[in-house]
Protein backbone atom coordinates (compact mmCIF):
# COMPACT_ATOMS: atom_id res chain seq x y z
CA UNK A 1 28.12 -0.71 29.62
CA UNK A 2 25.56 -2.32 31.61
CA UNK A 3 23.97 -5.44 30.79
CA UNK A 4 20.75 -3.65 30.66
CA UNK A 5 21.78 -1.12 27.82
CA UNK A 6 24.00 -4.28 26.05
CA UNK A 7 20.40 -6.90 26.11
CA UNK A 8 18.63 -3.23 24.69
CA UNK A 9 20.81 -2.40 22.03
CA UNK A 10 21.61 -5.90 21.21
CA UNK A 11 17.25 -6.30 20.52
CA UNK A 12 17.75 -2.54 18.78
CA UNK A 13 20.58 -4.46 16.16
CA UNK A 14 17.90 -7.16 15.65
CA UNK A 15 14.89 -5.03 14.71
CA UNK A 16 17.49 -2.60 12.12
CA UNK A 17 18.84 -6.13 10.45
CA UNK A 18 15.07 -7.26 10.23
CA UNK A 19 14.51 -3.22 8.34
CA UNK A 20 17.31 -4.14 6.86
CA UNK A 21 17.98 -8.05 5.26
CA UNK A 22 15.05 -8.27 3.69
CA UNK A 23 15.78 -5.58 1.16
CA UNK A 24 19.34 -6.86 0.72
CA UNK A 25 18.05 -10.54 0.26
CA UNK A 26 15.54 -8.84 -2.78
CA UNK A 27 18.58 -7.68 -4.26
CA UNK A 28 20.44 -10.80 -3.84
CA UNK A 29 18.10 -12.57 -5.23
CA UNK A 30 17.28 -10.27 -8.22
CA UNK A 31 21.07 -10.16 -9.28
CA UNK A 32 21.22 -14.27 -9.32
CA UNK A 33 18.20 -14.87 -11.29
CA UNK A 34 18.05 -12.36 -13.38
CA UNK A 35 20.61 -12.16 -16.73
CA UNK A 36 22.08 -9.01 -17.66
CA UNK A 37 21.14 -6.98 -20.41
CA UNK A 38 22.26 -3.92 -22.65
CA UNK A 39 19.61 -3.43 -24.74
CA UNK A 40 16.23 -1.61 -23.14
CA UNK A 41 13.41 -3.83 -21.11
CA UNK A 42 10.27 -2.91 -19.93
CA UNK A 43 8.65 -6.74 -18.75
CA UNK A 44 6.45 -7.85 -15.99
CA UNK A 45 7.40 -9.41 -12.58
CA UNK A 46 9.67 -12.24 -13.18
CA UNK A 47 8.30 -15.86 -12.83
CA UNK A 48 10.58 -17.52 -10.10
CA UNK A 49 8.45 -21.01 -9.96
CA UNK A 50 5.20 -22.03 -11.43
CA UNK A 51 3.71 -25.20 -8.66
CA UNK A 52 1.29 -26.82 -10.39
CA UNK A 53 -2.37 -26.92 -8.45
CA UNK A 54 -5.69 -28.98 -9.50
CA UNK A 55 -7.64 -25.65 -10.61
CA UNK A 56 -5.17 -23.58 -11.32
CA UNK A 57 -0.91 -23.19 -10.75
CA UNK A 58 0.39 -21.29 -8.60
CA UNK A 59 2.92 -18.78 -9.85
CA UNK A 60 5.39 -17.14 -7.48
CA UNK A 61 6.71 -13.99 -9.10
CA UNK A 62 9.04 -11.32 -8.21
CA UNK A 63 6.24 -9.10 -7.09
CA UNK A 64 5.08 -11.78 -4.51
CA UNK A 65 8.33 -12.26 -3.05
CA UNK A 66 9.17 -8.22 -2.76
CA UNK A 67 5.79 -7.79 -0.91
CA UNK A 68 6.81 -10.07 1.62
CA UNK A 69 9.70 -8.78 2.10
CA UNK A 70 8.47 -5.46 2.22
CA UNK A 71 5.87 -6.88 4.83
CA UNK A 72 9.05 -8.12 7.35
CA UNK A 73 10.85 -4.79 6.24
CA UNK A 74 8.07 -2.93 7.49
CA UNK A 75 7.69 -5.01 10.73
CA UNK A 76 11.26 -4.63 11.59
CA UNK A 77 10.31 -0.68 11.41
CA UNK A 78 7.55 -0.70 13.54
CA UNK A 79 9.28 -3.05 16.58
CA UNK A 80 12.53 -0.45 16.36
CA UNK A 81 10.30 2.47 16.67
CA UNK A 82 8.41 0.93 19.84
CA UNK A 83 11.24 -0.53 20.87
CA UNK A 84 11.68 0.75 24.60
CA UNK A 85 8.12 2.65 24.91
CA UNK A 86 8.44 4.81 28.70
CA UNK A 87 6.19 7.01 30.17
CA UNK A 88 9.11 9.17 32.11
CA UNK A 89 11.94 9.84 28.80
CA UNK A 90 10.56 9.98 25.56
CA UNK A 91 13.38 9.26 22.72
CA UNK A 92 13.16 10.39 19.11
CA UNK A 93 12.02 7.25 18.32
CA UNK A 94 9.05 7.28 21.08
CA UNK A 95 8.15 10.75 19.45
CA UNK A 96 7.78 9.84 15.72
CA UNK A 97 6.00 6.85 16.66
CA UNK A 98 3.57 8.43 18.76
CA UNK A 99 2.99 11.55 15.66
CA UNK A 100 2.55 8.52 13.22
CA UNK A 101 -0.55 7.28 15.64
CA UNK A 102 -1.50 10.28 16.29
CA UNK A 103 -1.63 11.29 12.70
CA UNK A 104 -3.48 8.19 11.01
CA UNK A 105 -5.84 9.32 14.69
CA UNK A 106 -6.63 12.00 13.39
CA UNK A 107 -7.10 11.07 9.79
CA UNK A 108 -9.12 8.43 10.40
CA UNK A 109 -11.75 10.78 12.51
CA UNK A 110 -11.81 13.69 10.41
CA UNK A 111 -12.27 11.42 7.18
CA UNK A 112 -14.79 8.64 8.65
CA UNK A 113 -15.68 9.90 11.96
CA UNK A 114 -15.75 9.08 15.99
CA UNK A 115 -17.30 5.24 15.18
CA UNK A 116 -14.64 4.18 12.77
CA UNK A 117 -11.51 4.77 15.02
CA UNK A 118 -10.80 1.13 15.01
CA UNK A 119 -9.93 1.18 11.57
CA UNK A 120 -6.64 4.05 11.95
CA UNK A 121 -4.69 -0.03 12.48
CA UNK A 122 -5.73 -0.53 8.77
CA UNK A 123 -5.39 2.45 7.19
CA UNK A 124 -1.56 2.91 8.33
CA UNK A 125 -1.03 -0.53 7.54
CA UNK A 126 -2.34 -0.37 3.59
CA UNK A 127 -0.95 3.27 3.47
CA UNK A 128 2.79 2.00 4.54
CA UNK A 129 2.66 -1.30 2.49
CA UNK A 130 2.08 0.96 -0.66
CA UNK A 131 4.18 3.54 0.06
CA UNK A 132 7.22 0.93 0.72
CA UNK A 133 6.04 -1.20 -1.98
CA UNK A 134 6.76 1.70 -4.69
CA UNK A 135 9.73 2.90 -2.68
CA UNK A 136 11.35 -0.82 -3.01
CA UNK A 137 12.53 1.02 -6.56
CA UNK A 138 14.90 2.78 -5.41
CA UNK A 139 16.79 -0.50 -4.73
CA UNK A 140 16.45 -1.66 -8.28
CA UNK A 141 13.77 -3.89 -6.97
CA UNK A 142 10.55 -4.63 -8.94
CA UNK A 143 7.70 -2.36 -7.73
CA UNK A 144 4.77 -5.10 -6.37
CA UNK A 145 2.34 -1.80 -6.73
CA UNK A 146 3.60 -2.19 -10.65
CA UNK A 147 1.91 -5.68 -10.44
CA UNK A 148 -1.75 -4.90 -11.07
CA UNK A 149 -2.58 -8.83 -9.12
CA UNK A 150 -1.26 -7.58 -5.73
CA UNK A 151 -2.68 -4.02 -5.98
CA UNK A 152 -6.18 -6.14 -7.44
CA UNK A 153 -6.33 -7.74 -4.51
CA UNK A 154 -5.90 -4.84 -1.80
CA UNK A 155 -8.56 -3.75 -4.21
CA UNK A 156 -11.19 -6.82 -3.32
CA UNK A 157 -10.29 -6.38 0.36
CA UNK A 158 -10.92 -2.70 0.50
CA UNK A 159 -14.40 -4.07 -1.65
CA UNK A 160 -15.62 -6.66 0.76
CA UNK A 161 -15.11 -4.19 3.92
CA UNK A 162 -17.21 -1.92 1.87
CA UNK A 163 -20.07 -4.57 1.62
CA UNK A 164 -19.62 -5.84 5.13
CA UNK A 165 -20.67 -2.15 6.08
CA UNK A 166 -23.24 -1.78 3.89
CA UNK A 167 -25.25 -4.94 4.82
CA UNK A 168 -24.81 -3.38 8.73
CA UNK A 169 -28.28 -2.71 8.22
CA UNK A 170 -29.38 -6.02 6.87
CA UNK A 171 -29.70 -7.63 3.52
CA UNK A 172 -32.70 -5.95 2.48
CA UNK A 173 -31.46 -1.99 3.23
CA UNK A 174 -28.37 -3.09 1.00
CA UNK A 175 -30.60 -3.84 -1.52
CA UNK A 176 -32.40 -1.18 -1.49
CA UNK A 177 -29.50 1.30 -1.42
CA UNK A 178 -29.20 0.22 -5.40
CA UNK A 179 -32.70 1.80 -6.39
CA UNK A 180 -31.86 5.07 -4.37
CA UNK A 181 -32.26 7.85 -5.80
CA UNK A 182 -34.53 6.52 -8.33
CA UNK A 183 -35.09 2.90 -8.72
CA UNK A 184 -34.63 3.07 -12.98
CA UNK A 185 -30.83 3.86 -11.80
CA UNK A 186 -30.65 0.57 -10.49
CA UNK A 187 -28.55 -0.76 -12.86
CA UNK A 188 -26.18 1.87 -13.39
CA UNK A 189 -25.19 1.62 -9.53
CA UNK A 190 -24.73 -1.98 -9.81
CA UNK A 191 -22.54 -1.04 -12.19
CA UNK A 192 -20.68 1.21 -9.99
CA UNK A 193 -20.77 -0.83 -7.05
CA UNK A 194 -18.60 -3.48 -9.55
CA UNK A 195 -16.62 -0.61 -10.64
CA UNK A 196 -15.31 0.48 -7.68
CA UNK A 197 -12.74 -2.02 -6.62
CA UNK A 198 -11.97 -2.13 -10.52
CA UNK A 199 -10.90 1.65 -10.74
CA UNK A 200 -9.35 1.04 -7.45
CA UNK A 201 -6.92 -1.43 -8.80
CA UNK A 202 -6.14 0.25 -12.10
CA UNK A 203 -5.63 3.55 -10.72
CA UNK A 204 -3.39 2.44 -8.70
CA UNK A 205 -1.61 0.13 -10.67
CA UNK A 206 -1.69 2.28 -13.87
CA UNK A 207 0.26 5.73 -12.10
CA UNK A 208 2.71 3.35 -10.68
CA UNK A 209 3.50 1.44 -13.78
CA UNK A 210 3.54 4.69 -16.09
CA UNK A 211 6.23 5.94 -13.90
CA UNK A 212 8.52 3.02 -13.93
CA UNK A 213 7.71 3.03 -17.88
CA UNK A 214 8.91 6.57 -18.45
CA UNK A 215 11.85 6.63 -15.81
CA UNK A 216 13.18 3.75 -18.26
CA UNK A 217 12.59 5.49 -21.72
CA UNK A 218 13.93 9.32 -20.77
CA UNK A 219 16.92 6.65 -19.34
CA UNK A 220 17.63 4.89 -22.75
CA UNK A 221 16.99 7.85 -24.86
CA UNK A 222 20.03 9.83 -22.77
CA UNK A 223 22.43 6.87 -23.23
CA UNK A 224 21.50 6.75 -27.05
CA UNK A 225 21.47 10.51 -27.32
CA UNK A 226 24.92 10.71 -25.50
CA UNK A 227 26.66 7.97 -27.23
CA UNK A 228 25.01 10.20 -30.54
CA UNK A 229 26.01 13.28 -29.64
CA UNK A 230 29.68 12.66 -27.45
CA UNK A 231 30.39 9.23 -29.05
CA UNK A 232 33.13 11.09 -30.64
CA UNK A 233 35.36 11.50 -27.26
CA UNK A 234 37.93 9.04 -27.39
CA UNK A 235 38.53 5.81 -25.28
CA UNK A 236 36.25 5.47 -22.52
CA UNK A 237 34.70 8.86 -22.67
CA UNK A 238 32.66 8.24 -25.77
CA UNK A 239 31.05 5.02 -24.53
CA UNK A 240 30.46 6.98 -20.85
CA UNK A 241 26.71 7.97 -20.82
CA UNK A 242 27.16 11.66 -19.70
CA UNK A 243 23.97 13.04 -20.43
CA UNK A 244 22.40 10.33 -18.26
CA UNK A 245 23.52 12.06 -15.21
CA UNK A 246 21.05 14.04 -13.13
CA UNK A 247 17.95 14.10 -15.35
CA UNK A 248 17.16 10.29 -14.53
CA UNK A 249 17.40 10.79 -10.61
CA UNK A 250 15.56 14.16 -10.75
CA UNK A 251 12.66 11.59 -12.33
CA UNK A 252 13.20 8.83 -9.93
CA UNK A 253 12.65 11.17 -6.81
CA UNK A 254 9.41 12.27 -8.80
CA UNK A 255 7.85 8.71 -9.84
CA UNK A 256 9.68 6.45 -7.24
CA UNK A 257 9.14 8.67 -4.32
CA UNK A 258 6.92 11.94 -4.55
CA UNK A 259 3.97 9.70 -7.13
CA UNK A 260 4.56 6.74 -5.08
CA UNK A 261 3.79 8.25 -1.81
CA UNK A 262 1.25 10.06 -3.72
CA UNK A 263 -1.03 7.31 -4.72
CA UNK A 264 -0.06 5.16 -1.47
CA UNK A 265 -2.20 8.38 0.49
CA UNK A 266 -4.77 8.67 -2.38
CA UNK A 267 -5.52 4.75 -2.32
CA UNK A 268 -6.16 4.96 1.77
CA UNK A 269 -8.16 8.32 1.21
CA UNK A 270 -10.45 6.19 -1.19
CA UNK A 271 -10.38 3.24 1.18
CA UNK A 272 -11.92 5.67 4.08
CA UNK A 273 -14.22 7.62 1.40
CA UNK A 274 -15.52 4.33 0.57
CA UNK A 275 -16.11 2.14 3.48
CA UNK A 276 -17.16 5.35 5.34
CA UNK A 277 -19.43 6.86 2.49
CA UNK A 278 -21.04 3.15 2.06
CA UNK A 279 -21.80 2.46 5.54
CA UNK A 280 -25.68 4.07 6.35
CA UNK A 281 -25.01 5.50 9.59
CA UNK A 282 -28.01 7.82 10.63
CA UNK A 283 -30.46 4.00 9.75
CA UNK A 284 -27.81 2.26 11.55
CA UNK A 285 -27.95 4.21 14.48
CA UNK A 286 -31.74 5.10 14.93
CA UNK A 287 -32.07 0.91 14.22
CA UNK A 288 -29.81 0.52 16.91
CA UNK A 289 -31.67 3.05 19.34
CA UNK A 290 -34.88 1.39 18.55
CA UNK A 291 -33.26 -2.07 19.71
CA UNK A 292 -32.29 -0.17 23.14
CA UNK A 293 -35.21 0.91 23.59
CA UNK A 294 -37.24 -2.08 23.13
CA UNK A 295 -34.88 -4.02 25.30
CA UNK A 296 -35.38 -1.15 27.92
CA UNK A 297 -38.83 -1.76 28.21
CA UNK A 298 -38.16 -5.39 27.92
CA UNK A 299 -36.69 -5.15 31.18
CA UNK A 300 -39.49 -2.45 32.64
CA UNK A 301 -42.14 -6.03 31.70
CA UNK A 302 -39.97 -8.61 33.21
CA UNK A 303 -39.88 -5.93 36.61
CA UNK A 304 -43.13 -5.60 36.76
């Protein structure tokens, strides 16, 4: 083997153990800190370390950790797909990353148009984090999406891009966009301008959690049911749950994968609807011809 090819898929071992590690360390670290238990639990993130702060602690939780390591697990995935980019031989790898661009590409335009192109980086970006946030599940990891603090604040993020395109036309058109279409519904669309990162957050949030809630109940009420129903069997067979098999992982591929995915596409679709819907863009632009022109004859004065 060359050395070439060796250095190559030496870099190609690195990027799969970086996919790779950080899942395994979640694990690791969920099976050393966390005490077994027979009996049913449904509980929030764990609490690994409260550091106490002037205002307020800071407490790092489960959910905190597995977004960070879904945010390296992620990163690892997106150097091994662009790993060895060419312009001559296209791998498999080349060609699913270039449909994934090409994809969010054409997302992006068709749901916000030509002038917010710049934002497909984003959208990808919040639309994998949530999707491999809720997937993290299927490890027997702790969902962070199931942590209504992280999904809160992709919430205010998604909220302040909102603003920062609504004020594109100054301070006084944003205020003016809260007495449109009447001004007497003024206060009803502050209302909604409030509400928006809110529903956001607990949509979001809420279909995740529900999933992991129910996946867990239909779970325990098989292994009660069976030990009702077969605890009769002698030896180990009685105390084997056998009417836990296959219903549970028919649910998990619904909740943990199909719902997950689900509300990882809906949340971007509302991120686009939003920012896009919010921004004034016939104003913006005629403001922005008006400013042309004026410089245009500007120029036509300082000629003369």
């Amino acid at each position: 083997m060359k050395e070439k090819s060796r250095r190559f898929l030496a870099v190609d071992i690195a990027y799969l153990g970086l996919m790779i590690l950080p899942i395994v360390a979640g694990i690791v670290l969920k099976v050393l800190t966390k005490p077994a238990s027979d009996s049913i639990e449904i509980t929030g993130a764990q609490i690994y370390r409260t550091i106490p702060m002037p205002v307020q602690d800071l407490v790092i939780t489960e959910s905190q950790i597995n977004s960070w390591l879904v945010m390296v697990a992620i990163l690892g995935l997106c150097l091994f797909l662009t790993h060895g980019l060419s312009t001559r031989k296209a791998g498999v790898r080349q060609h699913v990353a270039e449909w994934i661009v090409e994809t969010v590409d054409r997302l992006v335009q068709d749901s916000m148009g030509t002038y917010f192109m710049g934002f497909a980086p984003f959208v990808i970006a919040i639309l994998s984090l949530s999707a491999f946030s809720s997937l993290v599940t299927l490890f027997g990891l702790y969902a962070p999406t199931s942590d209504l603090n992280v999904v809160a604040g992709w919430a205010v993020l998604v909220f302040v891009l909102i603003t920062y395109y609504k004020f594109k036309c100054g301070p006084l058109q944003y205020l003016k966009s809260f007495a449109e279409p009447v001004p007497f519904l003024a206060p009803l669309n502050i209302i909604s301008e409030v509400a928006t990162p809110v529903s956001m957050a607990f949509r979001h949030y809420g279909n995740v959690l529900s999933g992991s809630v129910i996946s867990v109940l239909v779970a325990y009420a098989l292994q009660a049911l069976s030990n009702l129903v077969l605890g009769w069997l002698p030896g180990v067979l009685g105390e084997f749950p056998f009417l836990q098999i296959g219903l549970p992982a028919v649910l998990s591929v619904y909740f943990d994968v199909f719902s997950g995915c689900l509300q990882a596409f809906i949340f971007a679709m509302l991120t686009m609807m939003y920012v896009s819907g919010g921004f004034p863009s016939d104003l913006y632009f005629a403001r922005q011809a008006e400013k042309q022109q004026k410089k245009m004859k500007t120029k036509k004065m300082e000629v003369m």
